[in-house]
PDB file of N, CA and C in Angstrom:
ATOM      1  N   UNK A   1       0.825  -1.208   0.000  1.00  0.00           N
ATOM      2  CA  UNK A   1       0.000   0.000   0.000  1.00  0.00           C
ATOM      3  C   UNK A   1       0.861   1.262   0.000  1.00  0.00           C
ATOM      4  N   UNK A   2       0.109   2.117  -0.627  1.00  0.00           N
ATOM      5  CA  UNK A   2       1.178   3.919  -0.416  1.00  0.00           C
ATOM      6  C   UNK A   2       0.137   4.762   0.563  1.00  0.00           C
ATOM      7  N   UNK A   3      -0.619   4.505   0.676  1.00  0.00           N
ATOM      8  CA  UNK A   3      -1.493   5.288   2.062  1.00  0.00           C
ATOM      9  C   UNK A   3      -1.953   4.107   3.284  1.00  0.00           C
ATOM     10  N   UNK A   4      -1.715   4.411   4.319  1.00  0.00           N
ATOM     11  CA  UNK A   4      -2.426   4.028   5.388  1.00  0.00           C
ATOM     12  C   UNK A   4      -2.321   4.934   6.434  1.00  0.00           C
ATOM     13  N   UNK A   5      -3.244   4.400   7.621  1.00  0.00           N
ATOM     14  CA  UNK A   5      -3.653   5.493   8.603  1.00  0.00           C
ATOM     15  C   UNK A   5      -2.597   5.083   9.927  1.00  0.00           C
ATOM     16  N   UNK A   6      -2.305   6.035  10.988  1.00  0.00           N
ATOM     17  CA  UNK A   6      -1.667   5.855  11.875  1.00  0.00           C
ATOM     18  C   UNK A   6      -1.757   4.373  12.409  1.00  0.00           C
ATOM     19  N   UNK A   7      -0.579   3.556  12.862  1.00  0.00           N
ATOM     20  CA  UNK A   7      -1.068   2.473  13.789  1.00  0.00           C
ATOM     21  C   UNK A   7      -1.361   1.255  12.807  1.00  0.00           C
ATOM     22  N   UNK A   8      -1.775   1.415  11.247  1.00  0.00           N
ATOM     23  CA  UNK A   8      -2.112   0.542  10.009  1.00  0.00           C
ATOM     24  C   UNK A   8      -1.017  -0.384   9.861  1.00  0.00           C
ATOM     25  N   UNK A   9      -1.097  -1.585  10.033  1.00  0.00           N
ATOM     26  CA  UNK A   9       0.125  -2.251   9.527  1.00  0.00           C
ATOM     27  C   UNK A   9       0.062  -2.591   7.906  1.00  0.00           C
ATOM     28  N   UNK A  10       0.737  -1.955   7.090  1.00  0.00           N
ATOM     29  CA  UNK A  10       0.950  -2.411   5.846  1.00  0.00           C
ATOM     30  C   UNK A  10       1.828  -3.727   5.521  1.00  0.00           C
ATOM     31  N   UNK A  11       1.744  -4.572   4.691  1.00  0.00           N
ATOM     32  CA  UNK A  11       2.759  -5.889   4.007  1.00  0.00           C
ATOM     33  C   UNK A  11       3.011  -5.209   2.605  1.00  0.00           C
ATOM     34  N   UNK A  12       4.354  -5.831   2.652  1.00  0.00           N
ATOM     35  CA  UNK A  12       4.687  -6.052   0.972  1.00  0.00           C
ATOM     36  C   UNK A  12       5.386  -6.972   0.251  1.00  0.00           C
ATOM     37  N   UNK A  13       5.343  -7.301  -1.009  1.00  0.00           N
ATOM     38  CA  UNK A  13       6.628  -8.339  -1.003  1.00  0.00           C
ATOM     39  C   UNK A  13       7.592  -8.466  -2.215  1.00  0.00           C
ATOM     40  N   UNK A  14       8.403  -8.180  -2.613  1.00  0.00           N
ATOM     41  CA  UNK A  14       9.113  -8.081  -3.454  1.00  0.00           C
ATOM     42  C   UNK A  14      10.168  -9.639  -4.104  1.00  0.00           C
ATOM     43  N   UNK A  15      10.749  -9.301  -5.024  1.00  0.00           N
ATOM     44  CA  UNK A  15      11.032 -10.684  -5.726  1.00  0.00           C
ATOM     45  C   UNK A  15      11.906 -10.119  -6.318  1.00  0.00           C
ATOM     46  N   UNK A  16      13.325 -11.022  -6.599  1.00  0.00           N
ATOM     47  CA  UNK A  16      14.779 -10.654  -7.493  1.00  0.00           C
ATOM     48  C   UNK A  16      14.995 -11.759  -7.371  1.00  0.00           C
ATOM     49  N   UNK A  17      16.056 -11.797  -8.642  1.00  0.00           N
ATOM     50  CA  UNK A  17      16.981 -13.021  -8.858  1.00  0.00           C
ATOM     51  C   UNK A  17      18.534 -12.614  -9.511  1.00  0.00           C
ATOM     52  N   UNK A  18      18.800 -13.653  -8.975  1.00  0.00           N
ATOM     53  CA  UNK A  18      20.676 -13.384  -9.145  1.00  0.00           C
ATOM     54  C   UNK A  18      21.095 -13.994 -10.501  1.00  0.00           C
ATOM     55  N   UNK A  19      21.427 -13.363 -11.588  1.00  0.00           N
ATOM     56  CA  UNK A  19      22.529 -14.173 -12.491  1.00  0.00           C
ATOM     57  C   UNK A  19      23.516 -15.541 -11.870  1.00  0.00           C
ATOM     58  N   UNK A  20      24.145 -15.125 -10.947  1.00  0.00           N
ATOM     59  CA  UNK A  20      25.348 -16.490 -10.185  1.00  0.00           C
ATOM     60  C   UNK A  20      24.265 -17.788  -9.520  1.00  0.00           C
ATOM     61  N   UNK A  21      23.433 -16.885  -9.116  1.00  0.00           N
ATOM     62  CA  UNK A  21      22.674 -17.814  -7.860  1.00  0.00           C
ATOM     63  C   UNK A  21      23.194 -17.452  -6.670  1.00  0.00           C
ATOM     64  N   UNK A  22      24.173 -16.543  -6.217  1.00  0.00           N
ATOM     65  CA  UNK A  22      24.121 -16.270  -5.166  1.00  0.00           C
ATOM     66  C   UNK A  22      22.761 -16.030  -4.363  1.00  0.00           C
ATOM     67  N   UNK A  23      23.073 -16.507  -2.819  1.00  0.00           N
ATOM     68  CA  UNK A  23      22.165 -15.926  -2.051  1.00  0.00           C
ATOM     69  C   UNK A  23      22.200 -14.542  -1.565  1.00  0.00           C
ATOM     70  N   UNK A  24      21.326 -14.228  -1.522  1.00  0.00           N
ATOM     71  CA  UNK A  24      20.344 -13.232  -1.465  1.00  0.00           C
ATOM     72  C   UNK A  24      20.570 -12.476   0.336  1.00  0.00           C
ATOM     73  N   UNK A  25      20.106 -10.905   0.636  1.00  0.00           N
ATOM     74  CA  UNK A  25      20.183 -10.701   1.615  1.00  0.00           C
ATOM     75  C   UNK A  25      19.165  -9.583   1.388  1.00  0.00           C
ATOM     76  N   UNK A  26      18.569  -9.903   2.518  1.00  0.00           N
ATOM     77  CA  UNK A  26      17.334  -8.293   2.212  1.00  0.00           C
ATOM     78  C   UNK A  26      17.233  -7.400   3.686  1.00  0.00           C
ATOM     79  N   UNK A  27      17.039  -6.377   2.765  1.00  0.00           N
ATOM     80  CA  UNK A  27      16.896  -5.158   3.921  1.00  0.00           C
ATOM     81  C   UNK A  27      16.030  -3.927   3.828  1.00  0.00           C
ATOM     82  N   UNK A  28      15.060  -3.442   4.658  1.00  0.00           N
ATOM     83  CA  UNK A  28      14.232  -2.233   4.051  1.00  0.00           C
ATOM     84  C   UNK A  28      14.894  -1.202   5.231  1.00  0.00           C
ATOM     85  N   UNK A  29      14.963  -0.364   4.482  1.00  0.00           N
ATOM     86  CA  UNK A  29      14.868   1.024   5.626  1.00  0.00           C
ATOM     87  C   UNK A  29      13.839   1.830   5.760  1.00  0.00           C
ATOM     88  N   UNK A  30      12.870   1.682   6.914  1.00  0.00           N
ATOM     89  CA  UNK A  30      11.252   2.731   6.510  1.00  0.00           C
ATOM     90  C   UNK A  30      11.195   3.686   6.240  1.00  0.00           C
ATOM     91  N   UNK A  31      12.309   4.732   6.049  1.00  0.00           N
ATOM     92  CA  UNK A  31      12.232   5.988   6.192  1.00  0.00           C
ATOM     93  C   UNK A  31      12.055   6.823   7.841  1.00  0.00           C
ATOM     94  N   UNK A  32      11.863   6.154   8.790  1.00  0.00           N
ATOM     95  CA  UNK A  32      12.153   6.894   9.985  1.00  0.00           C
ATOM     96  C   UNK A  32      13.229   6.565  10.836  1.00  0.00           C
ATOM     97  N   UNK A  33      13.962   6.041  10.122  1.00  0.00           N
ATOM     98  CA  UNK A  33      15.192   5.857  11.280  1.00  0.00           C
ATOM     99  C   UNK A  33      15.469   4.245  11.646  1.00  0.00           C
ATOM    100  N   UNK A  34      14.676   3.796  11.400  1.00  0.00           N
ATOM    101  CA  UNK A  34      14.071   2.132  11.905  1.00  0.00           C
ATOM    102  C   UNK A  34      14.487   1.096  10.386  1.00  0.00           C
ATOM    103  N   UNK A  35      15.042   0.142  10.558  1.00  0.00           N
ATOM    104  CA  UNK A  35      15.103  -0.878   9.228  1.00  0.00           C
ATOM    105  C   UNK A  35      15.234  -2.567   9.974  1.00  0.00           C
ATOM    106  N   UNK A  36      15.184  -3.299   8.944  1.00  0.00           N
ATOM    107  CA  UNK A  36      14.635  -4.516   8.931  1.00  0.00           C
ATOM    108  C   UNK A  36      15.906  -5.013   8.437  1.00  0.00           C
ATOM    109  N   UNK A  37      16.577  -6.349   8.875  1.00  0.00           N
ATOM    110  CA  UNK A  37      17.579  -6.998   8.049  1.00  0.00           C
ATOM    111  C   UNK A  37      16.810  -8.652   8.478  1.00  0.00           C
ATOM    112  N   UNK A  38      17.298  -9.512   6.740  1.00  0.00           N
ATOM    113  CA  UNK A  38      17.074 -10.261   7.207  1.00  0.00           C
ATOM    114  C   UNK A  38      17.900 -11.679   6.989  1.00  0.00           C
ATOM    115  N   UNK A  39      17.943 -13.063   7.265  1.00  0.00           N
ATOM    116  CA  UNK A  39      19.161 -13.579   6.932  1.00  0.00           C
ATOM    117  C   UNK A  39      19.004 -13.989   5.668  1.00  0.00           C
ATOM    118  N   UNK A  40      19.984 -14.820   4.700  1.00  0.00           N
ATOM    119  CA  UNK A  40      20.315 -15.356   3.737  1.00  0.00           C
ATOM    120  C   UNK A  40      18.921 -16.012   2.954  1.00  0.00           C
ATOM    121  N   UNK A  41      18.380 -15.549   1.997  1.00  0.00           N
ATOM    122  CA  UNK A  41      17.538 -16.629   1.433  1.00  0.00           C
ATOM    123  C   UNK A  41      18.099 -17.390   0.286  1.00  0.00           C
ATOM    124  N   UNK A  42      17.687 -18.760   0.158  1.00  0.00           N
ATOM    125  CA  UNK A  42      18.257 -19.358  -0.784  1.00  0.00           C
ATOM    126  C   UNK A  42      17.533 -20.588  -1.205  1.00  0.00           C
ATOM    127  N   UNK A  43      17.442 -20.303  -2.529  1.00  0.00           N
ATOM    128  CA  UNK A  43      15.871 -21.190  -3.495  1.00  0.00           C
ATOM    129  C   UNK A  43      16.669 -22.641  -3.563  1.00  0.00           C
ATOM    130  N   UNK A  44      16.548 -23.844  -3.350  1.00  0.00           N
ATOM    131  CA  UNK A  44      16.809 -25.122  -3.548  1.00  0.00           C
ATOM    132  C   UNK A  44      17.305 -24.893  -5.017  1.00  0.00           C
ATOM    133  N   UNK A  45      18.446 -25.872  -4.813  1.00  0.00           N
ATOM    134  CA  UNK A  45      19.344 -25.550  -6.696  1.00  0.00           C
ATOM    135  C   UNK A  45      17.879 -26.905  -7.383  1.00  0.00           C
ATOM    136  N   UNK A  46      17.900 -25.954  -8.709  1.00  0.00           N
ATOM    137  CA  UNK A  46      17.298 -26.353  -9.709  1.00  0.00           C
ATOM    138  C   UNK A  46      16.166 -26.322  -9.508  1.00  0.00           C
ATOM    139  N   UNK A  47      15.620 -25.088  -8.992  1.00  0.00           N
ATOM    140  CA  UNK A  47      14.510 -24.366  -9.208  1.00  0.00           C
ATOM    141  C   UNK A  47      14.599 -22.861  -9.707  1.00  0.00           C
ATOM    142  N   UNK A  48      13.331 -21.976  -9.882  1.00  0.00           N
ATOM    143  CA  UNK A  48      13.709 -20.911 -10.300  1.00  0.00           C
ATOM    144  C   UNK A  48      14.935 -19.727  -9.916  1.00  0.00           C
ATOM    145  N   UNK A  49      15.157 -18.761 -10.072  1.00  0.00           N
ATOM    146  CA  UNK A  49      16.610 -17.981  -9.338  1.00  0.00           C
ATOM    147  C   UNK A  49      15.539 -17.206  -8.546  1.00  0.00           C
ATOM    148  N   UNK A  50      14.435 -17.148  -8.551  1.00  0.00           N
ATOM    149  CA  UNK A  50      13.391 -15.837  -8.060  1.00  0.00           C
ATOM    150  C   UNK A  50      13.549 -15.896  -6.439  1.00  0.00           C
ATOM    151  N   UNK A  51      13.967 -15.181  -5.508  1.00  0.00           N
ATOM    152  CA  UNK A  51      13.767 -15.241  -4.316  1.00  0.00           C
ATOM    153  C   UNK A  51      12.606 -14.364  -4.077  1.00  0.00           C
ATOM    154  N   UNK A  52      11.790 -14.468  -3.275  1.00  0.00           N
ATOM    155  CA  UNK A  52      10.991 -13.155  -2.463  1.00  0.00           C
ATOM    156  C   UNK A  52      11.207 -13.057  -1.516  1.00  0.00           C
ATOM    157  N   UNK A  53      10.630 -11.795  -0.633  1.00  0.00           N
ATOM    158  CA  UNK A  53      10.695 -11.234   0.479  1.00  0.00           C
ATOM    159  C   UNK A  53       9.250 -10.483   1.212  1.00  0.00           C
ATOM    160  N   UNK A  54       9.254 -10.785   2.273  1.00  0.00           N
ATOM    161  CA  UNK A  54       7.842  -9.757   2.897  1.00  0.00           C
ATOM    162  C   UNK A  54       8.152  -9.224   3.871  1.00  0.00           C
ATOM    163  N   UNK A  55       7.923  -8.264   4.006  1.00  0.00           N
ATOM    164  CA  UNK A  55       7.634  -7.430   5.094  1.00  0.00           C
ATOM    165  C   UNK A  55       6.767  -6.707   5.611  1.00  0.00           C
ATOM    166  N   UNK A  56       6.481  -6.760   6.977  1.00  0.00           N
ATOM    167  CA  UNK A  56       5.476  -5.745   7.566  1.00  0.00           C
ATOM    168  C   UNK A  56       5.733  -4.679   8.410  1.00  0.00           C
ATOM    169  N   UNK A  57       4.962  -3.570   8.078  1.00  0.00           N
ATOM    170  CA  UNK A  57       5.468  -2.484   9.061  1.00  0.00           C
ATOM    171  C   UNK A  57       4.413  -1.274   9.263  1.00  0.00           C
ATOM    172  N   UNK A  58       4.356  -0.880  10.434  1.00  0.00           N
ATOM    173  CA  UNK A  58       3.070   0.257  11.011  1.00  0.00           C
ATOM    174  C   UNK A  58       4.122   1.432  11.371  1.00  0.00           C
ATOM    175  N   UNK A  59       3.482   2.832  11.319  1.00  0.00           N
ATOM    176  CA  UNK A  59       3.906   4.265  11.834  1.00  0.00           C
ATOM    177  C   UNK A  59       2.976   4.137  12.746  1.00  0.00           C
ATOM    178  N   UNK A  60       3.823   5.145  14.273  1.00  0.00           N
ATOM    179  CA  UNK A  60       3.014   6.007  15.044  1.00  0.00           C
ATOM    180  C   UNK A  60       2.623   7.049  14.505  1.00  0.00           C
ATOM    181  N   UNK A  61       3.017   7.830  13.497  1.00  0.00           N
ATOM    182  CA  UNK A  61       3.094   8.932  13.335  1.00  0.00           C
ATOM    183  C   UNK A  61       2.369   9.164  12.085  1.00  0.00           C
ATOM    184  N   UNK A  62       1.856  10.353  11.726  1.00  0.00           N
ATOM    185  CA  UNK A  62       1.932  10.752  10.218  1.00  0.00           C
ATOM    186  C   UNK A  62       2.858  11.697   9.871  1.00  0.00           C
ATOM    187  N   UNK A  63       2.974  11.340   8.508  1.00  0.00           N
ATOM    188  CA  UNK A  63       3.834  11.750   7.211  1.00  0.00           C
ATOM    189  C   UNK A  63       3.962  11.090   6.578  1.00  0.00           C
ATOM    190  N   UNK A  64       4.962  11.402   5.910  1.00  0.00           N
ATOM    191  CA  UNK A  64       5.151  10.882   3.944  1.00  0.00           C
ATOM    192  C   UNK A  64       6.556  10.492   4.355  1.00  0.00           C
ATOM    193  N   UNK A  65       6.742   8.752   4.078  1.00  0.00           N
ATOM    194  CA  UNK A  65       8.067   8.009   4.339  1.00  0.00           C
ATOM    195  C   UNK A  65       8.166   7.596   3.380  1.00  0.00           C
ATOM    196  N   UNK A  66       9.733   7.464   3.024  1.00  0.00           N
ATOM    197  CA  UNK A  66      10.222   6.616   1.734  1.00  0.00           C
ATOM    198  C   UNK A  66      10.632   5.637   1.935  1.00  0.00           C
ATOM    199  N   UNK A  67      10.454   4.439   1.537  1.00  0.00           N
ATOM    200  CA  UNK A  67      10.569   2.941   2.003  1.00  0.00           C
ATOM    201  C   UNK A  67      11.750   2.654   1.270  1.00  0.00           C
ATOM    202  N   UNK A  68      12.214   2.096   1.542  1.00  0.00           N
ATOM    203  CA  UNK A  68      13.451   1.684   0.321  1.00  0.00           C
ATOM    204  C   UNK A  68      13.836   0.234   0.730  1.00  0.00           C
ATOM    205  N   UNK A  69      13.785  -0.935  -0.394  1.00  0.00           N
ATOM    206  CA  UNK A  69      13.390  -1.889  -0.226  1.00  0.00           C
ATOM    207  C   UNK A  69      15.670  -2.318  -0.697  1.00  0.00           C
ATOM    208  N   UNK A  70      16.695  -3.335  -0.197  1.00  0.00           N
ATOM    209  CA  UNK A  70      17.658  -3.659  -0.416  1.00  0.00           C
ATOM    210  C   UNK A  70      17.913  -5.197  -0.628  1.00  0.00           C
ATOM    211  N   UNK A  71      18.406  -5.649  -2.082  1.00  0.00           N
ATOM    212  CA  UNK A  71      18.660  -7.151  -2.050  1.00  0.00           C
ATOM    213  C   UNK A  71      19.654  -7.172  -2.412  1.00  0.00           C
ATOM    214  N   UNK A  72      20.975  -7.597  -1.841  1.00  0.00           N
ATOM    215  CA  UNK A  72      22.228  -7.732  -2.112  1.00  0.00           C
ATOM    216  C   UNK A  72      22.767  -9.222  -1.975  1.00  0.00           C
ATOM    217  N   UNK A  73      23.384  -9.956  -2.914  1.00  0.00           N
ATOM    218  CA  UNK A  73      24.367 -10.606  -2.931  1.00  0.00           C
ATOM    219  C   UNK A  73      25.295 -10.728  -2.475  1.00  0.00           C
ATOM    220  N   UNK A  74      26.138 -11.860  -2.154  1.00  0.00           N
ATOM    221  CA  UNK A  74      27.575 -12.017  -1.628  1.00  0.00           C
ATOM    222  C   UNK A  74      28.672 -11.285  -1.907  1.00  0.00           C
ATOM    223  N   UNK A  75      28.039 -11.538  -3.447  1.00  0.00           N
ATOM    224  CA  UNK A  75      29.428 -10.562  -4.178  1.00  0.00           C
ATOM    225  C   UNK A  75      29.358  -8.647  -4.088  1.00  0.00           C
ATOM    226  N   UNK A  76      28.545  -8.486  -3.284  1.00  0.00           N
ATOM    227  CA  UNK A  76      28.435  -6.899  -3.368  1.00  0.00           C
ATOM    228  C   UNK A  76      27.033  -6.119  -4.206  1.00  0.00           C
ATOM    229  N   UNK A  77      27.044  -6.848  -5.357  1.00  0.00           N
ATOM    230  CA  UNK A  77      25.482  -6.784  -6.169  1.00  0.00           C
ATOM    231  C   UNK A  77      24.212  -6.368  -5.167  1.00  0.00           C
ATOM    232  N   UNK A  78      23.813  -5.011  -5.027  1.00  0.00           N
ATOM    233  CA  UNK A  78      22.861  -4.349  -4.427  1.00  0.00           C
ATOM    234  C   UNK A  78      21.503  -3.696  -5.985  1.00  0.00           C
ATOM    235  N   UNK A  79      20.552  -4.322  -5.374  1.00  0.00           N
ATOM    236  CA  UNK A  79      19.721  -3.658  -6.562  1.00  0.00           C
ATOM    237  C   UNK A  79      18.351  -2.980  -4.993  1.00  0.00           C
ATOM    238  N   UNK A  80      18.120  -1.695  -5.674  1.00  0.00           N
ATOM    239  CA  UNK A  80      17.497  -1.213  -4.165  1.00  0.00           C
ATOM    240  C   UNK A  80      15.571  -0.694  -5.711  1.00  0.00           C
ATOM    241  N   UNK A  81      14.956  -1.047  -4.655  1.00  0.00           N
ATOM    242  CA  UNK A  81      13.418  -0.252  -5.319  1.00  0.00           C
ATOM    243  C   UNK A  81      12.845   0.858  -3.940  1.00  0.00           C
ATOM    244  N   UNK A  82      12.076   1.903  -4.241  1.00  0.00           N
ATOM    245  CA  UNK A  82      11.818   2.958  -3.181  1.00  0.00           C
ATOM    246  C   UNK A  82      10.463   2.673  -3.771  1.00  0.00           C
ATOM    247  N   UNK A  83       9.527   2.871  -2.801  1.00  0.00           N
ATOM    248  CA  UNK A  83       7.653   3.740  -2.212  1.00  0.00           C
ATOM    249  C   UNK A  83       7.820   5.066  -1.536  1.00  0.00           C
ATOM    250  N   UNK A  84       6.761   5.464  -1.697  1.00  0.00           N
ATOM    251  CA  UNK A  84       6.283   6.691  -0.948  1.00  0.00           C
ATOM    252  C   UNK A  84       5.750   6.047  -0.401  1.00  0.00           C
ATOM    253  N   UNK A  85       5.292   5.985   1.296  1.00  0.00           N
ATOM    254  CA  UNK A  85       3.996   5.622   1.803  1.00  0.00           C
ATOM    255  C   UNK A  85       3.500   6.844   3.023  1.00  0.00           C
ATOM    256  N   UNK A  86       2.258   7.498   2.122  1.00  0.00           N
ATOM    257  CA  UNK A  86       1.652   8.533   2.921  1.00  0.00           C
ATOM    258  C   UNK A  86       0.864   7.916   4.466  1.00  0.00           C
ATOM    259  N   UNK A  87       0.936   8.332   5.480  1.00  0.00           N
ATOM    260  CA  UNK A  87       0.239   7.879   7.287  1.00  0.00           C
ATOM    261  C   UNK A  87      -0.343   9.046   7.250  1.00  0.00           C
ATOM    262  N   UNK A  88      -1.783   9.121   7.339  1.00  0.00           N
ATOM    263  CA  UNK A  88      -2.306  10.021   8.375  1.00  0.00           C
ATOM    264  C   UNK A  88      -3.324   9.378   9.297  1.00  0.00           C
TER     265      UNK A  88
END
């Protein structure tokens, strides 16, 4: 979601895949100071390269936060996607 109300817990879930097959590492930063890390995901060999990810997360507060979503590889390979998500 890009709007919810104070206290709203929003989900989301995003999906990448690696050229090598490296595993995967994900991380969001909400935009207030606060972020999420999480450990290693890694798809059973000889299935698709697609990993996903979910996350959930609520504001006390209102305003306009920029989410910024991080999947990095072993080798350094960071591919990042951003939201707006408006709280009032």
């Amino acid at each position: 979601p890009t709007s919810l109300r104070i206290n709203q817990q929003g989900t989301w879930t995003a999906t990448a895949t690696d050229a090598n097959k490296d595993d995967l590492t994900w991380s969001v930063n909400w935009g207030e100071g606060k972020s999420t890390e999480t450990c290693k995901v890694n798809p059973p060999i000889g299935t698709s390269q697609n990993w996903s990810y979910t996350a959930s997360h609520s504001w006390t507060q209102s305003g306009t936060f920029k989410v910024t979503l991080y999947a990095t590889d072993c080798k350094g390979g960071t591919t990042t996607k951003s939201i707006t998500v408006n709280v009032n």
